[in-house]
Each structure stands twice: as structure tokens, then as C-alpha cells.
Protein backbone atom coordinates (compact mmCIF):
# COMPACT_ATOMS: atom_id res chain seq x y z
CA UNK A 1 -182.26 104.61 -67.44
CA UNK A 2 -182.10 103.65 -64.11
CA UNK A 3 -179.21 103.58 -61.79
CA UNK A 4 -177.67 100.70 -61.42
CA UNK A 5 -177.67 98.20 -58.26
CA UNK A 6 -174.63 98.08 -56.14
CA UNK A 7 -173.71 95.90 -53.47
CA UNK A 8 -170.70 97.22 -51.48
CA UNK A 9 -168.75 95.42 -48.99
CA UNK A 10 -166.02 97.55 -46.79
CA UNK A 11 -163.74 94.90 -45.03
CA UNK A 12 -162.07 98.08 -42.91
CA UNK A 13 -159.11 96.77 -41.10
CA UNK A 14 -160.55 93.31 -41.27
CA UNK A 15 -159.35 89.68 -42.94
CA UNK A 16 -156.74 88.05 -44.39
CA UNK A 17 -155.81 85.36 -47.68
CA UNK A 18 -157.64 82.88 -45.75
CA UNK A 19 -160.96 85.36 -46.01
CA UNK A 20 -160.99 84.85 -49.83
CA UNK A 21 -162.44 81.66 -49.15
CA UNK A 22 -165.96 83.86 -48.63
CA UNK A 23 -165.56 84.57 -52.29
CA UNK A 24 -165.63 81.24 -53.39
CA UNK A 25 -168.68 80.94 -51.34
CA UNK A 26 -170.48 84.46 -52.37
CA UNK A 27 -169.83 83.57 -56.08
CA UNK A 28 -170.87 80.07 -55.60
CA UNK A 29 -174.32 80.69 -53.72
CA UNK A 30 -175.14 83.71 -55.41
CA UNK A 31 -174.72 83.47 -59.35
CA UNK A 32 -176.94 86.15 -60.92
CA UNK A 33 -177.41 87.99 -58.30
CA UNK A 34 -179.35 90.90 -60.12
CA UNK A 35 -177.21 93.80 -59.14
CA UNK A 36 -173.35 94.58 -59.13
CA UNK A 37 -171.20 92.92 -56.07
CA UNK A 38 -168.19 94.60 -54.92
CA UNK A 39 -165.60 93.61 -52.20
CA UNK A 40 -163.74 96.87 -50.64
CA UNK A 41 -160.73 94.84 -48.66
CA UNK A 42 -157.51 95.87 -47.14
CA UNK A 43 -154.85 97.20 -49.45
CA UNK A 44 -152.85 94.14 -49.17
CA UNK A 45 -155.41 91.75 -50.09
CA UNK A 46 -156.83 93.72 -53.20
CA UNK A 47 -154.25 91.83 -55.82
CA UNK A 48 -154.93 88.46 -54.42
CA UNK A 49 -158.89 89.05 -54.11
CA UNK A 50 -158.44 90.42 -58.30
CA UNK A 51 -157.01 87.29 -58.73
CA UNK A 52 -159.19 85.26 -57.24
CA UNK A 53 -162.75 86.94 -58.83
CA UNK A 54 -160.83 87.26 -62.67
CA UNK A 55 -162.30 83.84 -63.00
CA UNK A 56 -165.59 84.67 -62.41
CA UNK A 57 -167.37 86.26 -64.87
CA UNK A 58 -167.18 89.50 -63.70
CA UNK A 59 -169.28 88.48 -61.00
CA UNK A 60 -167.90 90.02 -58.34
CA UNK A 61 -165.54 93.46 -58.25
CA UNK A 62 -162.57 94.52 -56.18
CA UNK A 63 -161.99 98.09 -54.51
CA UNK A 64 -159.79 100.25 -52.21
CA UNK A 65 -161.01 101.95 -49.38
CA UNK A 66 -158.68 104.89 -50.15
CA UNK A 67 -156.54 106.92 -51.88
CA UNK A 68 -153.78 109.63 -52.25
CA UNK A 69 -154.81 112.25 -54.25
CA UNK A 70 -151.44 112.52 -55.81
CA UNK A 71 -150.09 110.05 -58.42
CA UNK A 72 -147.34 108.81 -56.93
CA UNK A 73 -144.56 111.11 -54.44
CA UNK A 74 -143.16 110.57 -51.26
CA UNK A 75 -146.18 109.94 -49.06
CA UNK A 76 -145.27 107.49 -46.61
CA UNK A 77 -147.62 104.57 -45.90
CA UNK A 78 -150.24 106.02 -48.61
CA UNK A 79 -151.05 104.36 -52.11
CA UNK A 80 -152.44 106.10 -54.90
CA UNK A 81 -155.46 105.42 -57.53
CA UNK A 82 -153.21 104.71 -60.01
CA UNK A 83 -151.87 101.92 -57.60
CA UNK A 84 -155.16 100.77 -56.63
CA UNK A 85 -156.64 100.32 -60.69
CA UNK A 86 -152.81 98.62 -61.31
CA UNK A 87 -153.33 96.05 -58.44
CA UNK A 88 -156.72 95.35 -59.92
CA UNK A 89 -159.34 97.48 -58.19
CA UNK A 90 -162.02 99.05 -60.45
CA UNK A 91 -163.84 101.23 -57.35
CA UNK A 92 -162.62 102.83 -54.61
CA UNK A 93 -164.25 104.07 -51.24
CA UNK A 94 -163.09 108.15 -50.33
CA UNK A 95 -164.29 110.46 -47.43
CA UNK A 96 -165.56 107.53 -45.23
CA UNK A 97 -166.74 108.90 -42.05
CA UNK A 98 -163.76 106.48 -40.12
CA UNK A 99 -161.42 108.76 -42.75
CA UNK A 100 -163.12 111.81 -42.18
CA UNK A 101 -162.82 111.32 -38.42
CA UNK A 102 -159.84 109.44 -37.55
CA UNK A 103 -157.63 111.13 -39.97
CA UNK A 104 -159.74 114.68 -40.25
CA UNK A 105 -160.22 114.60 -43.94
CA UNK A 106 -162.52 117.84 -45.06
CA UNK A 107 -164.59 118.19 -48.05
CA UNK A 108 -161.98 119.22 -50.21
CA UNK A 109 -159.43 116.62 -49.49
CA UNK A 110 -162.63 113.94 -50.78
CA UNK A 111 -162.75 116.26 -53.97
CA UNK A 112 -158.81 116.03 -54.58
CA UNK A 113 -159.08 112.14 -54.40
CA UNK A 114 -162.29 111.67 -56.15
CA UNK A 115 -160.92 113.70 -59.09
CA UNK A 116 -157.38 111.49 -59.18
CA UNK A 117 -159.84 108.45 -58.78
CA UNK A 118 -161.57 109.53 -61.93
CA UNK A 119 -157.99 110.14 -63.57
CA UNK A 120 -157.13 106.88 -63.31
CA UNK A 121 -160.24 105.28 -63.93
CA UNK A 122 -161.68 103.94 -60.71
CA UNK A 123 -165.14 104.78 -59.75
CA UNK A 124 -165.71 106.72 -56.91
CA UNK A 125 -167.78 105.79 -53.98
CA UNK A 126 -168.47 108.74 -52.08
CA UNK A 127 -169.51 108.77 -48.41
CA UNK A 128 -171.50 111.31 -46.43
CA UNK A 129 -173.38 110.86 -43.16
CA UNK A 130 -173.55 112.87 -40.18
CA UNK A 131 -173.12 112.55 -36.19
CA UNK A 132 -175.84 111.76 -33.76
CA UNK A 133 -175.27 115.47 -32.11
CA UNK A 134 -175.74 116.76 -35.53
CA UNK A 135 -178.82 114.60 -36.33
CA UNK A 136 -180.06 115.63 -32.55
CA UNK A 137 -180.11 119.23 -33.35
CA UNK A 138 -181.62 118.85 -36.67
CA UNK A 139 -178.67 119.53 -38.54
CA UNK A 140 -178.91 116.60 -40.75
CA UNK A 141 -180.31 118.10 -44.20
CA UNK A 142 -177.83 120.51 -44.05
CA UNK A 143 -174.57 118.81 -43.58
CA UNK A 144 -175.47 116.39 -46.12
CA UNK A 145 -176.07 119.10 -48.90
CA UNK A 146 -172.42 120.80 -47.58
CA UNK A 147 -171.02 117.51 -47.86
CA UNK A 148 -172.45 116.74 -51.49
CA UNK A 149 -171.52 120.00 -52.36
CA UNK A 150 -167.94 120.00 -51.02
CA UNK A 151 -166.71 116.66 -51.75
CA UNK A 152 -167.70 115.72 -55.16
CA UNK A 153 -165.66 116.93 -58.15
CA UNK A 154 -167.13 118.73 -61.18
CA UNK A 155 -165.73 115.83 -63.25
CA UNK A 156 -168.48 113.35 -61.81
CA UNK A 157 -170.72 111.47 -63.37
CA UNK A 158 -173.08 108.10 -62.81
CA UNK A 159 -170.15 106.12 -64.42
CA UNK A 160 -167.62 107.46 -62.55
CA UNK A 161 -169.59 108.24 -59.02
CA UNK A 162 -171.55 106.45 -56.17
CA UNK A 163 -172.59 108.12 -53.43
CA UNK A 164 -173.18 106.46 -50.16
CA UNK A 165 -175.26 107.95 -47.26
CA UNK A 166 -173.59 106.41 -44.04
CA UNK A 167 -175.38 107.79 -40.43
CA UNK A 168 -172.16 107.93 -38.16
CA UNK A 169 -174.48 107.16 -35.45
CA UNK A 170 -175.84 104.21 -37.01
CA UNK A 171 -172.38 102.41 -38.25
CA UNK A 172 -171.40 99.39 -36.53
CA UNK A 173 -174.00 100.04 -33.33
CA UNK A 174 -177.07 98.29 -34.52
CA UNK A 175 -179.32 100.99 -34.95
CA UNK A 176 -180.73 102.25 -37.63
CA UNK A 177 -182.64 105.62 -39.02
CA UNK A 178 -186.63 105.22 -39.62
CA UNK A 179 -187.21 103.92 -43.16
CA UNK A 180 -188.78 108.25 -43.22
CA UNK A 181 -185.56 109.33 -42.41
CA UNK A 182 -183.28 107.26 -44.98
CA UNK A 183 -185.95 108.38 -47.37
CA UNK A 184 -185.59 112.47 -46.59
CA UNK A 185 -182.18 111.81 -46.68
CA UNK A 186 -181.80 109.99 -50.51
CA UNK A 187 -184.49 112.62 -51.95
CA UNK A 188 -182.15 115.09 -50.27
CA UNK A 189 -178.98 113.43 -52.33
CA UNK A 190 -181.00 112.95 -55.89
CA UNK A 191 -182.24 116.29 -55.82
CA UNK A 192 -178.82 117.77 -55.61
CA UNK A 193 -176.90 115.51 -57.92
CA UNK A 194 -180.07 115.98 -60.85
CA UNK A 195 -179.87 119.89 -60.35
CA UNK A 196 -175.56 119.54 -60.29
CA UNK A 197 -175.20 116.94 -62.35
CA UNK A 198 -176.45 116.42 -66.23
CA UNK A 199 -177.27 112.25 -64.99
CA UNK A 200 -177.58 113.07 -61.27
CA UNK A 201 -180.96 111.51 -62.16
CA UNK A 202 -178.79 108.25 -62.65
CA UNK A 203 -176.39 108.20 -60.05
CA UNK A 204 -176.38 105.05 -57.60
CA UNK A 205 -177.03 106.22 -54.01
CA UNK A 206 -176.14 103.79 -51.41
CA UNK A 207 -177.65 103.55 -47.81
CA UNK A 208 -174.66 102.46 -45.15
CA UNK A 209 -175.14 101.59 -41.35
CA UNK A 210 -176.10 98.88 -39.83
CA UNK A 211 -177.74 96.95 -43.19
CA UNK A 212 -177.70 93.36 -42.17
CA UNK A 213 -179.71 90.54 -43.56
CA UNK A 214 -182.67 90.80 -41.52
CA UNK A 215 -183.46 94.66 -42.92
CA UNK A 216 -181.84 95.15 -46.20
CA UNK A 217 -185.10 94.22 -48.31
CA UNK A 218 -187.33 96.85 -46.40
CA UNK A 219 -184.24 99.27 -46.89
CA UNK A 220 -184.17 98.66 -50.47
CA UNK A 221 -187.65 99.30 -50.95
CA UNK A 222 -186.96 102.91 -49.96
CA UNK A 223 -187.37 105.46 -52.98
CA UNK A 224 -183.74 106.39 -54.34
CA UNK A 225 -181.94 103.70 -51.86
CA UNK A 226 -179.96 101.21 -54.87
CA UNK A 227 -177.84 99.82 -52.72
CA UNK A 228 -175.82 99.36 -49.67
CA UNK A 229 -172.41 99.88 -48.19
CA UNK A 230 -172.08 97.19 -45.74
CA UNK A 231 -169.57 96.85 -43.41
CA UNK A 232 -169.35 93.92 -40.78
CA UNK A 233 -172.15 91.87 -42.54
CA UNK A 234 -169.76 92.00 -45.53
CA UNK A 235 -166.99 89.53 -43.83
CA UNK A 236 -169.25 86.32 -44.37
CA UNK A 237 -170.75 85.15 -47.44
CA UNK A 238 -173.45 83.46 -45.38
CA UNK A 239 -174.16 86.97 -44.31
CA UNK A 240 -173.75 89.24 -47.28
CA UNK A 241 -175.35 86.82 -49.59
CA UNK A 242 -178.62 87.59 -48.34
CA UNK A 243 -177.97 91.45 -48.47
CA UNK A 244 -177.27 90.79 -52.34
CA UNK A 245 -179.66 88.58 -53.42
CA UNK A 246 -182.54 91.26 -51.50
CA UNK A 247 -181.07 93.82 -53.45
CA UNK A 248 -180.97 92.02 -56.71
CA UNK A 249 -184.90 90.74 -56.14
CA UNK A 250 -185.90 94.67 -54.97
């Protein structure tokens, strides 16, 4: 079996109610799209957005972009997996390199909330990526491999699991790695999970950075590339559209 098609969008610190108007929209001009649709938006929004999709044939899915490892506890300003699945998210987005950076998050802070993901029944989407220096000194093979090796708990599997290859370099600037380079990369990633994992064979790896309308069909015709996790091209239907409906036709 092969793994299935995703289409992520990560919102970051971006929209509000008037945004889920580009649901409407996405639903709308892309019925059918031939692979799954997800919407990662703020915290506050995730209950309203469930709302708003529950009508539509499980067209479209709802996420976090985080989450406390513990259940619940005094953590100030956090919310937890359990929260996320009660509000009406069914995925959830851990170790993102804006997480990983801004906060410092290691390897083994992504396991702990992974794992409570999987406890509570969200599917993980797990990111890994590395820095320009790091890709300058030809690091890049082997932070990826640390980072698949440190942040994914023993627990996962291709129902419970994405991963998502996100070039720190390439977020947000524009630029993006040679289609040979995403390619070395997602061999890289399905190697590992197959020889780790009893259906690494059949986990959905994601390619993040930069995917915008204009690119995502040459990206998806990349060995071991089944999706995307799309950040600012995610905001507009009249954007994102065309990143799903490339996907579904790849």
C-alpha cells in the first residue's frame, strides 16, 4: 500500500474567524481533491475551523501546531493533545524548526509530545530540516538521520506519524533545494523509517519550504515526496488550491 497524500497547511501566528471564509472557498473549488487536506491554524481558531469543515464530508481536517507533552498540569500558556483532539483537531504539527529554534526544543522534547499525541489519538506530523550553515558544510544527511532518530517515538506508525522534511534555509525566503537534493533527502527519511519501522515503507513524508503553486507539481514528482507542509501559500484558498489539486493529480 502506498502512503497516503497529505496536504498540510501551517497558519503559524497568522488569521482570524474572518480567515475561515478560505475554507468555504478551498472546499468549494476543490471537491475531490485526490489526497487528504489539512488546515494547521492558531489554537484559538481550531474549534471554530472543526466547526466549520464537520459539514463537509470529511473533506478537509483540522490540526494544532503544538503540544504539551503532559496531559493536563500547571503549564501556563500551553495546551495539551488531549485539548487539541477535544477542540476537534485530528493532527498535530511537533518539533517545527520555528519550535525547535525559538523555544529550543531538542529531540527528545519532539519524542515526549509525539508519544502524548499518539495517547490521545492525534497524528503526528513530525518536522526535521536543517540550517543553511549546516547544509553549507555538508552536514545535512546527518542531522536529518539524528533528528529521525531522536524525535520519533517507538510507538509510531504510518497511522499515527507524518514526517515532514522542512530546509530552515528554505522556509518563508523563496528558495528552494534542487529537485536532487529534496530527493537525497526523502530516500534518506524512507530508508530509516523502513529499517525502524515495521510500515516505514508506508509512512507519508512531506517536503516543507517554500512550496507555492508555481513548483509543487515538479516537487511532487520527486520519489518519496507525498506531500507538502505549506506555510504562507496556505492562508489563501486561491493559493493552496492549486498546491492540492497538483498533489491530488501527481
Amino acid at each position: 500500500m502506498a502512503p497516503r497524500k497529505l496536504a498540510a497547511g501551517n497558519w503559524k501566528m497568522n488569521g482570524d474567524l474572518a480567515a475561515l471564509d478560505q475554507i468555504d472557498a478551498l472546499a468549494r473549488d476543490h471537491a475531490a481533491p485526490g489526497c487528504d487536506v489539512l488546515i494547521c491554524p492558531p489554537a484559538v481558531l481550531i474549534h471554530p475551523m472543526a466547526a466549520r469543515v464537520s459539514g463537509l464530508a470529511d473533506t478537509i481536517a483540522v490540526g494544532g501546531q503544538d503540544c504539551h507533552a503532559a496531559a493536563s498540569g500547571a503549564h501556563t500558556g500551553d495546551i495539551s493533545a488531549v485539548q487539541l483532539k477535544d477542540a476537534g483537531a485530528s493532527h498535530v504539527i511537533l518539533g517545527h524548526s520555528e519550535r525547535r529554534t525559538d523555544h529550543g526544543e531538542t529531540d527528545a522534547e519532539v519524542t515526549a509530545k509525539a508519544a502524548a499525541a499518539h495517547r490521545a489519538g492525534l497524528v503526528a506530523i513530525i518536522c526535521v530540516g536543517e540550517s543553511e550553515a549546516q547544509r553549507d558544510a555538508g552536514e545535512t544527511l546527518d542531522v536529518i538521520a539524528a533528528q529521525l532518530a531522536g524525535s520519533i517515538p517507538e510507538g509510531a506508525t504510518a497511522r499515527n506519524t507524518v514526517i515532514a522534511y522542512e530546509p530552515i534555509w528554505a522556509i518563508g525566503t523563496g528558495r528552494t533545494p534542487t529537485n536532487d537534493q529534496i530527493a537525497e533527502v526523502h530516500q534518506l527519511m524512507r530508508d530509516r523509517l523502513t529499517a525502524r519501522f515495521a510500515d516505514g515503507d508506508q509512512m507519508s513524508l512531506l517536503y516543507g519550504g517554500s512550496v507555492k503553486p508555481g513548483n509543487a507539481a515538479e516537487i511532487f514528482a520527486i520519489a518519496h515526496v507525498n506531500g507538502a507542509l505549506v506555510g504562507g501559500a496556505s492562508l489563501k484558498a486561491s493559493d493552496f488550491g492549486p498546491i492540492v489539486s497538483a498533489l491530488g493529480a501527481a
